[in-house]
Protein backbone atom coordinates (compact mmCIF):
# COMPACT_ATOMS: atom_id res chain seq x y z
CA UNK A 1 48.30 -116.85 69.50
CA UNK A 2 47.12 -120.45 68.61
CA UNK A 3 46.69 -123.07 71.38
CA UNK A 4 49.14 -124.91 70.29
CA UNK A 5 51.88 -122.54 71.20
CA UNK A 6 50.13 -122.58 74.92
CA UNK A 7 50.39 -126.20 75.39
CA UNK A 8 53.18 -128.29 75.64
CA UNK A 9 54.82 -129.89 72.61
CA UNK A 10 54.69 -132.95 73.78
CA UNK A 11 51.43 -132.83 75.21
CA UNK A 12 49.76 -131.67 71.94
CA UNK A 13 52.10 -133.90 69.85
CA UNK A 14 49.19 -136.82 70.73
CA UNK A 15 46.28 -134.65 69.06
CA UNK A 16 48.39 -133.64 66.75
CA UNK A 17 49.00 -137.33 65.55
CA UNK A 18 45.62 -138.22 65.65
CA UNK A 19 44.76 -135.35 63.21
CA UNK A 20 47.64 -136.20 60.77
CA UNK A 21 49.45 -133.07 61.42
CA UNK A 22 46.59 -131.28 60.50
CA UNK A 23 47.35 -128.31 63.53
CA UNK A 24 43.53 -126.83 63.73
CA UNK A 25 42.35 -130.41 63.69
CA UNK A 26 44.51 -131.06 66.56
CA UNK A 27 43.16 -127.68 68.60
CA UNK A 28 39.80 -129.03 68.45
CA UNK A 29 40.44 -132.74 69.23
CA UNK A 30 42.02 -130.96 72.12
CA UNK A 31 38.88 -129.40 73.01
CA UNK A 32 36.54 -132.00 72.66
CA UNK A 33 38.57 -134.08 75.21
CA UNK A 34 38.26 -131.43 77.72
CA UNK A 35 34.58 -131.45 77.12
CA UNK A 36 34.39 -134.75 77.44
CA UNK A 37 36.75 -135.04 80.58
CA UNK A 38 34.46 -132.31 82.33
CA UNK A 39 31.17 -134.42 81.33
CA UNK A 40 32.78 -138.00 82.68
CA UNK A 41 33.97 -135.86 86.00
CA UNK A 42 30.49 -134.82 86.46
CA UNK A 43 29.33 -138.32 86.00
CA UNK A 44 32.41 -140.21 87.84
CA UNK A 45 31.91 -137.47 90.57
CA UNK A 46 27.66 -138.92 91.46
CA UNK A 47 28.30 -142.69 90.40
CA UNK A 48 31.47 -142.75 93.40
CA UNK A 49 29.30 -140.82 96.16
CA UNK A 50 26.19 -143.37 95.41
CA UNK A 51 28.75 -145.79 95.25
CA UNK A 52 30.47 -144.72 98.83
CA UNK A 53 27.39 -144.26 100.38
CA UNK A 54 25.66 -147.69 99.81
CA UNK A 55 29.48 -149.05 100.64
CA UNK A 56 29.37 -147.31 103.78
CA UNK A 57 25.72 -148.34 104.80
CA UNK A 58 26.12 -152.02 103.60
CA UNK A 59 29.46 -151.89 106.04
CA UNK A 60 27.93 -150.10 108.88
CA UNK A 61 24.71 -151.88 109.30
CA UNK A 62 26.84 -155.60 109.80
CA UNK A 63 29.86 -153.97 111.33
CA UNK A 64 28.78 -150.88 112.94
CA UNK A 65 30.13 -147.40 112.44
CA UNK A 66 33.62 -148.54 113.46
CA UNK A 67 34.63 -150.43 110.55
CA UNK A 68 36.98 -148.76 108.84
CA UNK A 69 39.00 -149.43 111.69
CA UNK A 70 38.06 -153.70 112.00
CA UNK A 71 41.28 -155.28 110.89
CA UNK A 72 38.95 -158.15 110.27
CA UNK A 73 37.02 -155.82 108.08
CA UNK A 74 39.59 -154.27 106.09
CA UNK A 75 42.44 -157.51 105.60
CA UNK A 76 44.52 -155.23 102.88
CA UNK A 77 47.08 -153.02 103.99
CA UNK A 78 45.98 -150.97 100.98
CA UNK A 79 42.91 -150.12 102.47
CA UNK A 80 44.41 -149.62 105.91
CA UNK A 81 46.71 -147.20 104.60
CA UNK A 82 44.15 -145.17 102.91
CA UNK A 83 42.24 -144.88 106.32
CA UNK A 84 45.16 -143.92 107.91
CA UNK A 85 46.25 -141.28 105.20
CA UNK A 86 42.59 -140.02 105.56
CA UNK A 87 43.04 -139.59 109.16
CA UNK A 88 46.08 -137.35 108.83
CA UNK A 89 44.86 -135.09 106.03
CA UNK A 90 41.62 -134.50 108.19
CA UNK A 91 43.68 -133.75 111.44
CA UNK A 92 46.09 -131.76 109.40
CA UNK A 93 43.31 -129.54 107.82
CA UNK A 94 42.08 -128.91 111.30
CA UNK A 95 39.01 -130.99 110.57
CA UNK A 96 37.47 -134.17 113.27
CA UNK A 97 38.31 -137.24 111.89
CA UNK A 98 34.27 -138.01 112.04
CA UNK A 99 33.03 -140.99 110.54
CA UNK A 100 31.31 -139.24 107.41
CA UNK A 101 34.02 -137.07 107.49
CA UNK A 102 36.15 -140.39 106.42
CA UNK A 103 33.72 -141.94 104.15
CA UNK A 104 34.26 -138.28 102.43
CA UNK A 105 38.33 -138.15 102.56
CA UNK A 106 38.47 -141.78 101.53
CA UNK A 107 39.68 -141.88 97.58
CA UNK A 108 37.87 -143.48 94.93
CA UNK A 109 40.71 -146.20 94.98
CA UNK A 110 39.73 -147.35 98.37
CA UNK A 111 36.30 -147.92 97.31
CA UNK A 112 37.09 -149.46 94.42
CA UNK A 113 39.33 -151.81 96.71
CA UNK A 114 36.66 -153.33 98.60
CA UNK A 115 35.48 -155.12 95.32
CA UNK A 116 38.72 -156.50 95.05
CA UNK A 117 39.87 -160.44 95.27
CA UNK A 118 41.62 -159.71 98.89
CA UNK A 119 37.81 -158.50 99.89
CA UNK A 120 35.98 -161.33 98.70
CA UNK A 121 34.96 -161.75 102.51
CA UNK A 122 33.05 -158.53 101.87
CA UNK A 123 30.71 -159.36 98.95
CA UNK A 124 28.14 -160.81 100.61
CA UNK A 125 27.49 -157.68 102.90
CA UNK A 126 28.27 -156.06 99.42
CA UNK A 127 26.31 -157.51 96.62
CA UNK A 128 22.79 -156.55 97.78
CA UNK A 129 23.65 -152.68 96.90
CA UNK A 130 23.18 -153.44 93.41
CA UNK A 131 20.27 -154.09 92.06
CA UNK A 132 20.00 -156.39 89.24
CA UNK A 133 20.22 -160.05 88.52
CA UNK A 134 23.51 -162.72 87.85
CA UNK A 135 26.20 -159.90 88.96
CA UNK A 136 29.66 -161.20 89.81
CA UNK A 137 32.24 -159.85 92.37
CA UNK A 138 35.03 -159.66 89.53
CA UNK A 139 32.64 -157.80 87.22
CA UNK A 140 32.23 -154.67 89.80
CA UNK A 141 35.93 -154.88 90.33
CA UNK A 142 36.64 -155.02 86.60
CA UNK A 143 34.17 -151.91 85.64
CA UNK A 144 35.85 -150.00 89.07
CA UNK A 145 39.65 -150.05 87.73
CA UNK A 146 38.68 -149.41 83.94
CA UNK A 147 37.08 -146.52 85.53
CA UNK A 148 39.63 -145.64 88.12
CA UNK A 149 42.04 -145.44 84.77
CA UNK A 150 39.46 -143.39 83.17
CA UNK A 151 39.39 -140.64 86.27
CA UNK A 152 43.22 -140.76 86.84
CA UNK A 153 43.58 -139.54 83.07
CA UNK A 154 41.44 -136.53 83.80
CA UNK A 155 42.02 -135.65 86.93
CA UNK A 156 45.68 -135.20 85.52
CA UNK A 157 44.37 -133.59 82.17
CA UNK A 158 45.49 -136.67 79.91
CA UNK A 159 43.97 -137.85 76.67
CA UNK A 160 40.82 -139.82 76.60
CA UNK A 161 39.56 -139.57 73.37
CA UNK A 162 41.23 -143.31 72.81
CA UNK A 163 39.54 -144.95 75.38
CA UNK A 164 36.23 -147.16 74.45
CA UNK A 165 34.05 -143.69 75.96
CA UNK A 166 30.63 -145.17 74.98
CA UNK A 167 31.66 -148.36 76.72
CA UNK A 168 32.55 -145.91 79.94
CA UNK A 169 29.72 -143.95 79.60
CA UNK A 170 27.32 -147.30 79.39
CA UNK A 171 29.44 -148.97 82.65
CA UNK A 172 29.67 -145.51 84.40
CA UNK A 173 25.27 -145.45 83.95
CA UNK A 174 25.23 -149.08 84.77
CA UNK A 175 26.61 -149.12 87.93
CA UNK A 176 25.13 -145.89 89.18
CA UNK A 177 21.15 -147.20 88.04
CA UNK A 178 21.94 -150.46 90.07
CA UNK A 179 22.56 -148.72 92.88
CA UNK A 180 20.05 -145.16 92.56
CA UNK A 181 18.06 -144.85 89.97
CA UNK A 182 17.66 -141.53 91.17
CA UNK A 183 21.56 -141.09 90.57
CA UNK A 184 21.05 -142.11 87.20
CA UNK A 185 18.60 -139.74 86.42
CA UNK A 186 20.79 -137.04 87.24
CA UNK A 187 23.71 -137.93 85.36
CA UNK A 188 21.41 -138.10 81.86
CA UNK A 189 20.29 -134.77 83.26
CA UNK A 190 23.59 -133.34 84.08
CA UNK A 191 26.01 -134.95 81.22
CA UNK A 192 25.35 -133.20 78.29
CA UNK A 193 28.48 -133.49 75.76
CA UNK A 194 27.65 -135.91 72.87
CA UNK A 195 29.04 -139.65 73.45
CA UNK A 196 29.46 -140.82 69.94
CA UNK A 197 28.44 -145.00 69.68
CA UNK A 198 31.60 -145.42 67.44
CA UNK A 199 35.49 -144.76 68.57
CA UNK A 200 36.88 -141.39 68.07
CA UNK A 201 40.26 -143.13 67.47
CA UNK A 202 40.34 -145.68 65.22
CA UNK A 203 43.83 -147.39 63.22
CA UNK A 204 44.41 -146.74 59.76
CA UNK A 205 45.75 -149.31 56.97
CA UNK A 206 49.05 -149.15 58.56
CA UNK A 207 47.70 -149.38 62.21
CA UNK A 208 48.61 -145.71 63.28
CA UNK A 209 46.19 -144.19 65.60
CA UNK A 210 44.09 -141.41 63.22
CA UNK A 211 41.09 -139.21 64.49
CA UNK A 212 37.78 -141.24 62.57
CA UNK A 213 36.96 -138.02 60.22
CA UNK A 214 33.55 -139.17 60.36
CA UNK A 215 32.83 -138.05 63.92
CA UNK A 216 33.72 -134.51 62.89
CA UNK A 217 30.16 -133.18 63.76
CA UNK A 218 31.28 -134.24 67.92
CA UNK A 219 33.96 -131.62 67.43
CA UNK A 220 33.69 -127.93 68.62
CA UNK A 221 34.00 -125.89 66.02
């Protein structure tokens, strides 16, 4: 049975648009973006625990341990919210509510939150995590949401292969080498799939989104 009778019509309907009808085309466009969706996890997955580690440190060492519960600390109800929610899925799994229990819980939005405009009273404490010259609060907070985006299409197994993925990849190593170069290392270690330095997707003459034939070689076979 192909995999296009296993998946959903409209589900394959965007590789199969991308590979101009072309139904084996469309299988492995479909494949690639898996591979590539398991490769960013793996990457996503060490540049957010460097990430909520220094957070967490930066935080503790002005605030103390009890700042995820300083009002003064976290302004945005957002974030208070998320702390709370944390709380309850902890107590409701039967699990202490611990401090790096919490910094665990705590979503990837949260963190990304703290970089925010409503936490500019946080980037002082924040900024010296990163190292590396003539960074701006609004350029962390940009990179965070494109990347948020980025893991909210594959944590709910969406498309990707439009998205500027070497641009990703490049932000994702970026941020991850300013904080642990160590962390670095092990995503070039651990990420294996191919990142091609061109878009997979690319407009034809009438601006329809097309697979760039080129690029055939990043395909499985």
């Amino acid at each position: 049975m192909p995999l296009a009778d296993i998946l959903s019509a409209d589900r394959f309907s965007t590789y199969l648009g991308w590979a101009q009808g072309d139904v084996v085309l469309g299988e492995r466009l479909y494949s690639y973006n898996v591979r590539l969706s398991a490769d960013f996890y793996a990457s996503l997955h060490m540049m957010e625990v460097a990430l909520r580690n220094k957070v967490d440190g930066a935080l503790t060492a002005i605030h103390g341990a009890a700042w995820l519960h300083d009002p003064a600390v976290l302004t945005d109800k957002y974030q208070q919210d998320c702390v709370a929610k944390a709380e309850q899925t902890l107590l409701r799994d039967g699990k202490a509510a611990t401090h790096s229990q919490m910094i665990a819980e705590l979503n990837f939005g949260f963190w990304s939150s703290v970089f925010g405009r409503s936490s500019n009273h946080l980037w002082g404490t924040l900024r010296p995590i990163f190292q590396t010259a003539g960074l701006k609060r609004a350029i962390i907070a940009q990179k965070l949401r494109d990347l948020r985006r980025l893991r909210n299409r594959i944590a709910h197994y969406e498309p990707i292969l439009a998205q500027p993925i070497p641009i990703l990849h490049q932000d994702i190593l970026n941020l991850t080498a300013w904080m642990s170069p160590v962390a670095s290392a092990w995503i070039t270690t651990h990420a294996l799939a191919a990142y091609p330095a061109t878009p997979v997707i690319i407009k034809d003459g009438a601006g329809v989104s097309i697979f760039d034939q080129a690029l055939a070689g990043h395909l499985p076979v």
